[in-house]
N, C-alpha and C. Protein backbone atom coordinates (compact mmCIF):
# COMPACT_ATOMS: atom_id res chain seq x y z
N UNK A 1 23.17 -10.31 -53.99
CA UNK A 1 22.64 -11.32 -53.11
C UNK A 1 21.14 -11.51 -53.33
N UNK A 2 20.47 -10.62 -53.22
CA UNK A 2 19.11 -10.43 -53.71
C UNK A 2 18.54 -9.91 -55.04
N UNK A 3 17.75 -10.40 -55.82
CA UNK A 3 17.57 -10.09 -57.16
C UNK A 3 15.82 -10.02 -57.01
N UNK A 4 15.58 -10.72 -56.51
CA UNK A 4 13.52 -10.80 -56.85
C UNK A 4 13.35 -11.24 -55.59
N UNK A 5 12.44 -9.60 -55.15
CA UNK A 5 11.96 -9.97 -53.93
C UNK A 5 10.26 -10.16 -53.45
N UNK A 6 9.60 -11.37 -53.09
CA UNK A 6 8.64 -11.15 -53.21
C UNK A 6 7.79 -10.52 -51.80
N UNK A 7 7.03 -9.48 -51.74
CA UNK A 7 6.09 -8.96 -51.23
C UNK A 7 4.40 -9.45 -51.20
N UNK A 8 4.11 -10.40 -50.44
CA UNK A 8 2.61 -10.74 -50.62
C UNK A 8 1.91 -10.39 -50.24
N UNK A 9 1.21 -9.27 -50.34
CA UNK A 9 0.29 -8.47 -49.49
C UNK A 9 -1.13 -8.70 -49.60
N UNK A 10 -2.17 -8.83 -48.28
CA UNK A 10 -3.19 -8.60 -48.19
C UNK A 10 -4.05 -7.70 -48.39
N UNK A 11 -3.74 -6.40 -48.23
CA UNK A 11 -3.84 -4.99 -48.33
C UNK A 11 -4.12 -4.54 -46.84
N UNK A 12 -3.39 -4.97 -45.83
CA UNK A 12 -3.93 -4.57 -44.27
C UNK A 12 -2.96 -3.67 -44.34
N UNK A 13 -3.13 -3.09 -42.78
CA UNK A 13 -2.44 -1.80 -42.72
C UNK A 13 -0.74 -2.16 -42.27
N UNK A 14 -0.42 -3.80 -42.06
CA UNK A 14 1.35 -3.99 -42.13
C UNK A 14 1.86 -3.57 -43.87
N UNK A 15 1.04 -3.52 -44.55
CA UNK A 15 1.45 -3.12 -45.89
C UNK A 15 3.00 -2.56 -46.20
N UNK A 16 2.00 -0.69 -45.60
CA UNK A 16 3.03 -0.06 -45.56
C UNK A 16 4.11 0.03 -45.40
N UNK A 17 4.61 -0.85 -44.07
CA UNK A 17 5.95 -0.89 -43.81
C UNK A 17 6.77 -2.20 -43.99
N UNK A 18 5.79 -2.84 -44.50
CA UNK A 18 6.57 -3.74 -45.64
C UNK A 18 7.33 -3.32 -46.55
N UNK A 19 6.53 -1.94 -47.40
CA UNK A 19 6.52 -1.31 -48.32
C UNK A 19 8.14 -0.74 -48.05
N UNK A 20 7.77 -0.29 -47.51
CA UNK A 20 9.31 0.92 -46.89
C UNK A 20 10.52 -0.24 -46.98
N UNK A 21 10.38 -1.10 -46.56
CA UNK A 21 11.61 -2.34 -46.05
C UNK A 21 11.86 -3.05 -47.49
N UNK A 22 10.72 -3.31 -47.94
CA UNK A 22 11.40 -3.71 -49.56
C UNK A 22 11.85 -2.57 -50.33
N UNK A 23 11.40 -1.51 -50.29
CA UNK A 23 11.64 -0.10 -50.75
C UNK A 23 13.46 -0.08 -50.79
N UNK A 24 13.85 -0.08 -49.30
CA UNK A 24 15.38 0.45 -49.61
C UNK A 24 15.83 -0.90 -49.43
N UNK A 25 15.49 -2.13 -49.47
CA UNK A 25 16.31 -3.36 -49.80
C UNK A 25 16.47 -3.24 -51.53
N UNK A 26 15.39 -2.63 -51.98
CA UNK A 26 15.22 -3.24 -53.62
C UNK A 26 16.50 -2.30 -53.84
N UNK A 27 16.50 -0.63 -53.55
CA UNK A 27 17.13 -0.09 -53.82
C UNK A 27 18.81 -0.41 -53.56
N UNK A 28 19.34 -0.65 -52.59
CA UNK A 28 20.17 -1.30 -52.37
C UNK A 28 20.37 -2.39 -53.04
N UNK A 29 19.98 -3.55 -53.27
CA UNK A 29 20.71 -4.49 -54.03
C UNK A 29 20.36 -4.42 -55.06
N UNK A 30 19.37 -3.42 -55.68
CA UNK A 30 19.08 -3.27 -57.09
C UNK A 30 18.40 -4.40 -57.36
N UNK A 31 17.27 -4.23 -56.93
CA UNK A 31 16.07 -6.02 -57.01
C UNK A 31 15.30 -5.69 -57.33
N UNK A 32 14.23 -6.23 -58.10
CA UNK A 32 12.86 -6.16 -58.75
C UNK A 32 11.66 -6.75 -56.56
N UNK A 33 10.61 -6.10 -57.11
CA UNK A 33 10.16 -6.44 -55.93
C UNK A 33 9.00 -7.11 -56.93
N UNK A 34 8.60 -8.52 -56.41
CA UNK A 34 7.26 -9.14 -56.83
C UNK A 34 6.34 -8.64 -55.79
N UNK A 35 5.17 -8.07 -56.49
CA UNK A 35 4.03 -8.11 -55.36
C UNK A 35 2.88 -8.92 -55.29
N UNK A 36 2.35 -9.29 -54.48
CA UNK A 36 1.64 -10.70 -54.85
C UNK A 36 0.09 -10.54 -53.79
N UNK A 37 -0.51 -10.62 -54.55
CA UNK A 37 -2.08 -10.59 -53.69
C UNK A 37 -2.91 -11.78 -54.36
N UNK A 38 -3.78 -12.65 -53.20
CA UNK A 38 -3.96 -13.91 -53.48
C UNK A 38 -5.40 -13.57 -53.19
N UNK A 39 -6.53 -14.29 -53.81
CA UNK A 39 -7.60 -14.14 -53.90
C UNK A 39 -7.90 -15.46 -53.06
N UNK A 40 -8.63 -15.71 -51.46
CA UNK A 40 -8.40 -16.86 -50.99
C UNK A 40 -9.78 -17.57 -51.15
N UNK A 41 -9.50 -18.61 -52.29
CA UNK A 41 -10.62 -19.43 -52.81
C UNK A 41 -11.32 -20.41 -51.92
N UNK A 42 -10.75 -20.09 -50.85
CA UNK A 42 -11.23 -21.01 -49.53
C UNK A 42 -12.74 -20.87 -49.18
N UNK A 43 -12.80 -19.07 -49.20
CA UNK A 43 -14.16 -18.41 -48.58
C UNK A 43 -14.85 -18.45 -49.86
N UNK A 44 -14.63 -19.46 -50.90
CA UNK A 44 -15.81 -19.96 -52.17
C UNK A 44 -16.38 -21.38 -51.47
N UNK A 45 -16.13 -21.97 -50.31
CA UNK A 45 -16.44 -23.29 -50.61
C UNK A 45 -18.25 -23.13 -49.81
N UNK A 46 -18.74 -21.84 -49.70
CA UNK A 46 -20.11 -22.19 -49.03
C UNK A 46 -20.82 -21.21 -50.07
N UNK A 47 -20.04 -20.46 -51.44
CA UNK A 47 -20.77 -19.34 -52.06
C UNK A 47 -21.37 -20.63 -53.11
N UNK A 48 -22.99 -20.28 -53.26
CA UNK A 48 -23.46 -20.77 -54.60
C UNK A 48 -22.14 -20.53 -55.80
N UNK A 49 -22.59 -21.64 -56.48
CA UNK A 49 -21.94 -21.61 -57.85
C UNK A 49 -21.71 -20.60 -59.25
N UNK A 50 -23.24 -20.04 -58.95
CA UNK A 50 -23.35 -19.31 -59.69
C UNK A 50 -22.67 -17.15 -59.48
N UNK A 51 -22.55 -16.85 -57.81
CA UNK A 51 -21.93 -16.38 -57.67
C UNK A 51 -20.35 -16.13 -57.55
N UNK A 52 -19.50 -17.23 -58.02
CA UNK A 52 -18.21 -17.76 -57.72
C UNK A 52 -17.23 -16.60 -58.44
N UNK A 53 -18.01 -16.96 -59.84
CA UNK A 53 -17.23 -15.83 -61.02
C UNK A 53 -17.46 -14.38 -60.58
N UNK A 54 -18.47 -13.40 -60.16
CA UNK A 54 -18.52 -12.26 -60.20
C UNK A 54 -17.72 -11.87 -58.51
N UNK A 55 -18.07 -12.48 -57.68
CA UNK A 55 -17.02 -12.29 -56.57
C UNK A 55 -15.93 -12.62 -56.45
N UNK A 56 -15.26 -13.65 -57.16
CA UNK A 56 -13.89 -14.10 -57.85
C UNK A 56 -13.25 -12.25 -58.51
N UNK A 57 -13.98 -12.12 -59.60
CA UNK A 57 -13.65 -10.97 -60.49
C UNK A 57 -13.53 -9.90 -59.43
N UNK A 58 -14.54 -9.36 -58.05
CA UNK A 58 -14.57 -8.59 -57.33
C UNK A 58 -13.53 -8.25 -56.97
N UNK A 59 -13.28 -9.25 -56.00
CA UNK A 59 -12.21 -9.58 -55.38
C UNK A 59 -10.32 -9.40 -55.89
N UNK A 60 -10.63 -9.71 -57.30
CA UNK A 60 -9.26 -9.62 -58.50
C UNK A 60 -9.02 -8.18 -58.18
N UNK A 61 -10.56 -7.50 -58.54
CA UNK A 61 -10.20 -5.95 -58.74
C UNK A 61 -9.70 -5.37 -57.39
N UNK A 62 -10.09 -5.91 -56.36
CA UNK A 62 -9.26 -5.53 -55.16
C UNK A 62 -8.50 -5.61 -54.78
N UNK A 63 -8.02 -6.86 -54.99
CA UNK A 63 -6.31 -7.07 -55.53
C UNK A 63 -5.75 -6.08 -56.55
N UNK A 64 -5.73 -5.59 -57.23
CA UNK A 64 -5.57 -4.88 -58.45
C UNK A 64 -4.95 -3.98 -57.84
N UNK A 65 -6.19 -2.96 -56.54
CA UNK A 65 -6.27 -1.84 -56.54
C UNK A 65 -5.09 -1.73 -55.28
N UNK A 66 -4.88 -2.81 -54.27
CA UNK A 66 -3.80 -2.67 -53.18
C UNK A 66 -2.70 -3.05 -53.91
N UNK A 67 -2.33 -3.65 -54.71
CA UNK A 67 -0.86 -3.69 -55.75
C UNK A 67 -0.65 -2.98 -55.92
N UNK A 68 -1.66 -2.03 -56.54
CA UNK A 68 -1.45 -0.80 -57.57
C UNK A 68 -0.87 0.52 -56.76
N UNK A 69 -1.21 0.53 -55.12
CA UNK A 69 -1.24 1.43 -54.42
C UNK A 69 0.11 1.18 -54.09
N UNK A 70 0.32 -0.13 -53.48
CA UNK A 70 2.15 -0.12 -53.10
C UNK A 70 2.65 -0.19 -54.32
N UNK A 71 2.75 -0.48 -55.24
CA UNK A 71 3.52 -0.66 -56.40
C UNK A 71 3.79 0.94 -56.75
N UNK A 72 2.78 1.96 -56.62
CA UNK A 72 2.96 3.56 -56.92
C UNK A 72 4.02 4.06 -56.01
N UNK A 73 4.19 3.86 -54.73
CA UNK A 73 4.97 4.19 -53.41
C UNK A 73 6.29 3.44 -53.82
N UNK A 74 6.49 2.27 -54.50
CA UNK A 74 7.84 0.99 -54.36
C UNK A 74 8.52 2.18 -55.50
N UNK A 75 7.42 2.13 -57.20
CA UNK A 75 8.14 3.42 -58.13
C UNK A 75 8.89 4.69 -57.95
N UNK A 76 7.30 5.21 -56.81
CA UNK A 76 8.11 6.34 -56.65
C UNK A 76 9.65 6.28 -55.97
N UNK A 77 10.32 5.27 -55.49
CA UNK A 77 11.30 5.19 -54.86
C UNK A 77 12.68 4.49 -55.43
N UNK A 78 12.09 4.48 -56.84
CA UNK A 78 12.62 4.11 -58.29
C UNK A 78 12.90 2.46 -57.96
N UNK A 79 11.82 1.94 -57.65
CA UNK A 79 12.28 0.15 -57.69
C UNK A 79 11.23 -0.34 -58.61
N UNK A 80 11.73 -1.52 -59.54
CA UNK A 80 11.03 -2.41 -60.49
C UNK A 80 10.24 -2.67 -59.53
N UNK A 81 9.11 -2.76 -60.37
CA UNK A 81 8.02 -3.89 -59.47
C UNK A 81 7.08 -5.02 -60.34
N UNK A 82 7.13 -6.12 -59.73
CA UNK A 82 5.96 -7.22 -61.16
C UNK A 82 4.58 -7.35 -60.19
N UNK A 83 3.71 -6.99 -60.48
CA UNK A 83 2.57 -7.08 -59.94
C UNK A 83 1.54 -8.49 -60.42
N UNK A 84 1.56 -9.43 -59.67
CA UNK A 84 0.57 -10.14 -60.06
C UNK A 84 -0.96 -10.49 -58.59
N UNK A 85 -1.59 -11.50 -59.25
CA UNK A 85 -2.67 -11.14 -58.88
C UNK A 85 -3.58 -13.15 -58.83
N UNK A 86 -3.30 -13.93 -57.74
CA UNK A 86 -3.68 -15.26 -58.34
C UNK A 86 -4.98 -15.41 -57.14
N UNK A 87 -5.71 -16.63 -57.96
CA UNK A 87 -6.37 -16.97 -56.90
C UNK A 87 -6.30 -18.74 -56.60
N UNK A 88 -6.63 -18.71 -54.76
CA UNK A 88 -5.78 -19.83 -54.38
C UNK A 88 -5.96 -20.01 -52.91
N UNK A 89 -5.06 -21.01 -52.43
CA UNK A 89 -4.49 -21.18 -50.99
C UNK A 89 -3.39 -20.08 -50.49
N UNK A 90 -3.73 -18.99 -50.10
CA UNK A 90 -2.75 -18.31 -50.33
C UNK A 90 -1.17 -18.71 -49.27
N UNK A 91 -0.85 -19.47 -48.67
CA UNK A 91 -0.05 -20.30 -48.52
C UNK A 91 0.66 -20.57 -49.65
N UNK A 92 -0.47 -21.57 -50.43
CA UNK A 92 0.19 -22.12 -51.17
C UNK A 92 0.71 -21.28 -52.20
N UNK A 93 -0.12 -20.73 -52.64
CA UNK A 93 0.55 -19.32 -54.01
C UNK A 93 1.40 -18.61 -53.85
N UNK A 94 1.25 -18.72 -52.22
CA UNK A 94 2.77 -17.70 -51.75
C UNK A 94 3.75 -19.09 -52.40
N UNK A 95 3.98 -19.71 -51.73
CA UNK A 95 5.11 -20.95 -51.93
C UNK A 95 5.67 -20.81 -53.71
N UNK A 96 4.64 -21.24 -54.16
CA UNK A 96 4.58 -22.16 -55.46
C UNK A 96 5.41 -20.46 -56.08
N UNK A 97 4.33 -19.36 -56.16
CA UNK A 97 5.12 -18.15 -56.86
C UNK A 97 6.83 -17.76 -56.65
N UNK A 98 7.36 -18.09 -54.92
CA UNK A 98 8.25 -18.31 -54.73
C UNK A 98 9.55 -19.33 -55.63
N UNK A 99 9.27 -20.11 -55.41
CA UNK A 99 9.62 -21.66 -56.20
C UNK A 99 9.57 -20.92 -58.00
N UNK A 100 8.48 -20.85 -58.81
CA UNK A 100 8.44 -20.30 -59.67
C UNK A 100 9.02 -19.00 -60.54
N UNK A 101 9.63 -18.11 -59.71
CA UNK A 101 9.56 -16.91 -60.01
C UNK A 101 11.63 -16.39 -59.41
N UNK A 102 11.78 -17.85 -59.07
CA UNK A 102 13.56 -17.38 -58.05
C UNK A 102 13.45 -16.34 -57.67
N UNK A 103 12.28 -16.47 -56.69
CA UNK A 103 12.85 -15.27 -55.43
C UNK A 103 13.43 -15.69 -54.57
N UNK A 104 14.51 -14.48 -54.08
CA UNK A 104 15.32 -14.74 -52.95
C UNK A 104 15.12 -14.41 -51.95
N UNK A 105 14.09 -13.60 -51.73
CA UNK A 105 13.70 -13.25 -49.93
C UNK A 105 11.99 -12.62 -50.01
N UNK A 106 11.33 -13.46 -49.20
CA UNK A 106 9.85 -12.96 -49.28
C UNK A 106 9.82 -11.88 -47.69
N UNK A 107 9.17 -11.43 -48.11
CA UNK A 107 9.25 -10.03 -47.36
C UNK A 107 8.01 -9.92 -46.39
N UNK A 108 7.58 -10.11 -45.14
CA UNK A 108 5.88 -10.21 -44.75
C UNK A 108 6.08 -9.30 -43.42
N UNK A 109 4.37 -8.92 -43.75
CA UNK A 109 3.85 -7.93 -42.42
C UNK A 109 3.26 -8.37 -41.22
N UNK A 110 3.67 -8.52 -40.03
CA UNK A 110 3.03 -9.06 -38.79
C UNK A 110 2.76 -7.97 -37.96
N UNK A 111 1.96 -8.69 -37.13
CA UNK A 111 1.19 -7.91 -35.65
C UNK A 111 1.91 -6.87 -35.01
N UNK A 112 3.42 -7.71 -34.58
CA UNK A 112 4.03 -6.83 -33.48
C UNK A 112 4.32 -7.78 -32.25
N UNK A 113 3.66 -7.27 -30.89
CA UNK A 113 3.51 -7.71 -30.18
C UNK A 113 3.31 -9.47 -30.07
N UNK A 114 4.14 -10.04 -29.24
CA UNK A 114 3.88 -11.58 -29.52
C UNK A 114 3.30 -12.62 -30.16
N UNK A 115 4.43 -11.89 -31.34
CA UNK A 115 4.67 -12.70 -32.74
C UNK A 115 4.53 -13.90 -33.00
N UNK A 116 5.00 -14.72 -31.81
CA UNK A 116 4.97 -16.47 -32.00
C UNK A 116 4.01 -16.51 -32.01
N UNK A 117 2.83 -16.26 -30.94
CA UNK A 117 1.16 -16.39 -30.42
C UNK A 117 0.64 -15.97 -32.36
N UNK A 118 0.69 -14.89 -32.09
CA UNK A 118 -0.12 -13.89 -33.56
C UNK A 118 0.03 -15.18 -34.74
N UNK A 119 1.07 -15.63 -34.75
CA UNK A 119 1.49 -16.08 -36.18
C UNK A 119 0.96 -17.55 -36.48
N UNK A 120 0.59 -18.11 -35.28
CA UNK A 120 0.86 -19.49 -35.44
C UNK A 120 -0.77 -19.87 -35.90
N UNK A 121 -0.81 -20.93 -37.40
CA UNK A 121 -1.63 -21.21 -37.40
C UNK A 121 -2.10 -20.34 -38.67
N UNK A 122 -1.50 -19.50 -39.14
CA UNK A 122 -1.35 -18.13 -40.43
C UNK A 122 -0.73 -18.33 -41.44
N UNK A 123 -1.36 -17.96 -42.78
CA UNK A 123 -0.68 -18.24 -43.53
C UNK A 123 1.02 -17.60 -43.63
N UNK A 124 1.27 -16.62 -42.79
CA UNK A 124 2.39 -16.07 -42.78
C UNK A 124 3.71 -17.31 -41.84
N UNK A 125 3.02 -17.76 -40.85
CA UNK A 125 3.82 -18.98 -40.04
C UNK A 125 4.26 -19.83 -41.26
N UNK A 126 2.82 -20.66 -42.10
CA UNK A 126 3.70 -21.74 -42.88
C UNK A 126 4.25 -21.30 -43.66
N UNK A 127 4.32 -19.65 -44.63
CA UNK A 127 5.33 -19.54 -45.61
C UNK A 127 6.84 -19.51 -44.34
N UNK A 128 6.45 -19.12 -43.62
CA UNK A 128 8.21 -19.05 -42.64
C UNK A 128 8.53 -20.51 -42.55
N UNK A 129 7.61 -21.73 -42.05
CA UNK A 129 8.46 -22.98 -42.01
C UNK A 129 8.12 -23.69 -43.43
N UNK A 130 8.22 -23.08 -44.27
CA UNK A 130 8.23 -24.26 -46.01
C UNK A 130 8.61 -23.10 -46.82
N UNK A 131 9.27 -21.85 -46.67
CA UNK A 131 9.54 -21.39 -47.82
C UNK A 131 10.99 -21.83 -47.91
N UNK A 132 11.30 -22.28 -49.34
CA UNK A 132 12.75 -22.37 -49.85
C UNK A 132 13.62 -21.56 -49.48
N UNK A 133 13.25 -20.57 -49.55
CA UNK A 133 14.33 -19.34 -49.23
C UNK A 133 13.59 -18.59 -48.01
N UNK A 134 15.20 -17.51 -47.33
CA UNK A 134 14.64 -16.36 -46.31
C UNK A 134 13.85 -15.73 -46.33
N UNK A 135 12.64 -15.24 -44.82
CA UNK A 135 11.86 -15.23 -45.07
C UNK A 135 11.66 -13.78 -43.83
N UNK A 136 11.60 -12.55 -44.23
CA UNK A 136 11.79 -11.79 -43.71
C UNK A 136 10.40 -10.98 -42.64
N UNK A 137 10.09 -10.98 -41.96
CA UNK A 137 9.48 -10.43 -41.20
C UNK A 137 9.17 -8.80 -40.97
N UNK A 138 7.93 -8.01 -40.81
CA UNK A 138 8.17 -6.58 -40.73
C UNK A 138 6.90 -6.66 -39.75
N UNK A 139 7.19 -5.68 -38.19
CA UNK A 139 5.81 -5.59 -37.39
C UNK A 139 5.53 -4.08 -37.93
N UNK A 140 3.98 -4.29 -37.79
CA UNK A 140 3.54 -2.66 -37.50
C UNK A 140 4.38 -1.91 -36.89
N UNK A 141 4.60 -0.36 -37.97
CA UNK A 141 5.24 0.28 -36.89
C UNK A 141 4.58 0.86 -36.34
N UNK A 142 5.15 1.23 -34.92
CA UNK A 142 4.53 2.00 -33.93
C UNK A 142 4.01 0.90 -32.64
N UNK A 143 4.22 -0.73 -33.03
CA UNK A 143 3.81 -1.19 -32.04
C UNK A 143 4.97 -1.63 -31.45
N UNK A 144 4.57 -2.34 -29.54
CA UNK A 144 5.56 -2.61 -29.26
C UNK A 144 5.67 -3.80 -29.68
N UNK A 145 7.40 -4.62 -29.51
CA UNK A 145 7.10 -5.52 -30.11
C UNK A 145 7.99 -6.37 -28.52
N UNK A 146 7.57 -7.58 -28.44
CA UNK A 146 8.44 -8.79 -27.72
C UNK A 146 9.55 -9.14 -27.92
N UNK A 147 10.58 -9.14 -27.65
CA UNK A 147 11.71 -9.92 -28.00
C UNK A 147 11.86 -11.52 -27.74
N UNK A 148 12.07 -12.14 -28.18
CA UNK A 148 11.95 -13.42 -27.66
C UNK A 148 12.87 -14.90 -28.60
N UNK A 149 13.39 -15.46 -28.16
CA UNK A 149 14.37 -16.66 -28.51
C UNK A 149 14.23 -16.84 -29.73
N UNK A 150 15.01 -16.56 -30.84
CA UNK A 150 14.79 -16.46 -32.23
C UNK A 150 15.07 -18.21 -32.63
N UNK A 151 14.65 -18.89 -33.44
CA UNK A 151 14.49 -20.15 -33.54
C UNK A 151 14.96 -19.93 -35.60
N UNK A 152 15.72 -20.99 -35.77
CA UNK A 152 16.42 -20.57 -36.81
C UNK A 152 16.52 -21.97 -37.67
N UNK A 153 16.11 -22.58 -39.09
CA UNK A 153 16.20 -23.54 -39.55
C UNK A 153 17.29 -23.31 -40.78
N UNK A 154 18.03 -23.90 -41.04
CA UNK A 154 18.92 -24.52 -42.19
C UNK A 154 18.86 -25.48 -42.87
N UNK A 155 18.13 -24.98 -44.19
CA UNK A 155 18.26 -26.59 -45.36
C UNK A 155 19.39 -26.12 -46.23
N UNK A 156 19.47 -27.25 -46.23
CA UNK A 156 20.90 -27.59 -47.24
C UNK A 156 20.15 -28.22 -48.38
């Protein structure tokens, strides 16, 4: 059912248990996990020009280094992993890598606690209403979380 799952991580602390949840999904259906960290070219539109490239590059390497960290934890738990690294809208890079890459379920880390409030307005909300495919949710653990009227779309 699942073959390529993508993981887009920021490097915050929902990481982890993202980590864990793609961990024994990959293992179970035997799936490659994409991990995906987006460099958000947004917070370039007030940097001089001439700083663009070396905080661009900064920034890559920080990406680099939170891939590198879940990608060690996804191995040790014997799952493929493709690590990439773009810079962008990260919305949109989430989407487009989706679309690009046939993944079947993107995998994301939220707040917890009243999820609708937290989300709305995040890049994690619009990958849930425009991603092609299911779009899986993980709160911090340890928080509490709300239960509340699950709202459910179907494209055909």
């Amino acid at each position: 059912m699942y073959s390529n799952l993508l993981l887009p991580t920021d490097g915050s602390e929902t990481t982890d248990a993202v980590v864990e949840h793609a961990a024994a999904l990959a293992d179970w259906q035997d799936a490659t996990v994409h991990l995906l960290y987006v460099v958000d070219d947004r917070a370039f539109l007030t940097l001089r020009d001439d700083l663009v490239d070396d905080v661009t590059a900064e920034l890559e390497a920080e990406g680099r280094d939170v891939t590198d960290t879940a990608a060690t934890l996804l191995r040790q738990a014997g799952v493929d992993v493709e690590i990439v690294v773009r810079v962008g809208n990260p919305s949109d890079e989430i989407l487009d890598y989706t679309i690009e890459n046939d993944i079947d379920l993107v995998l994301m880390g939220t707040r917890g606690a009243d999820f609708r409030r937290n989300m709305l307005g995040s890049v994690a909300q619009r990958v849930i209403s425009d991603a092609p495919v299911p779009v899986m949710t993980v709160a911090l653990s340890g928080e509490e979380t709300e239960t509340t009227d699950v709202e459910s779309t179907v494209r055909s």
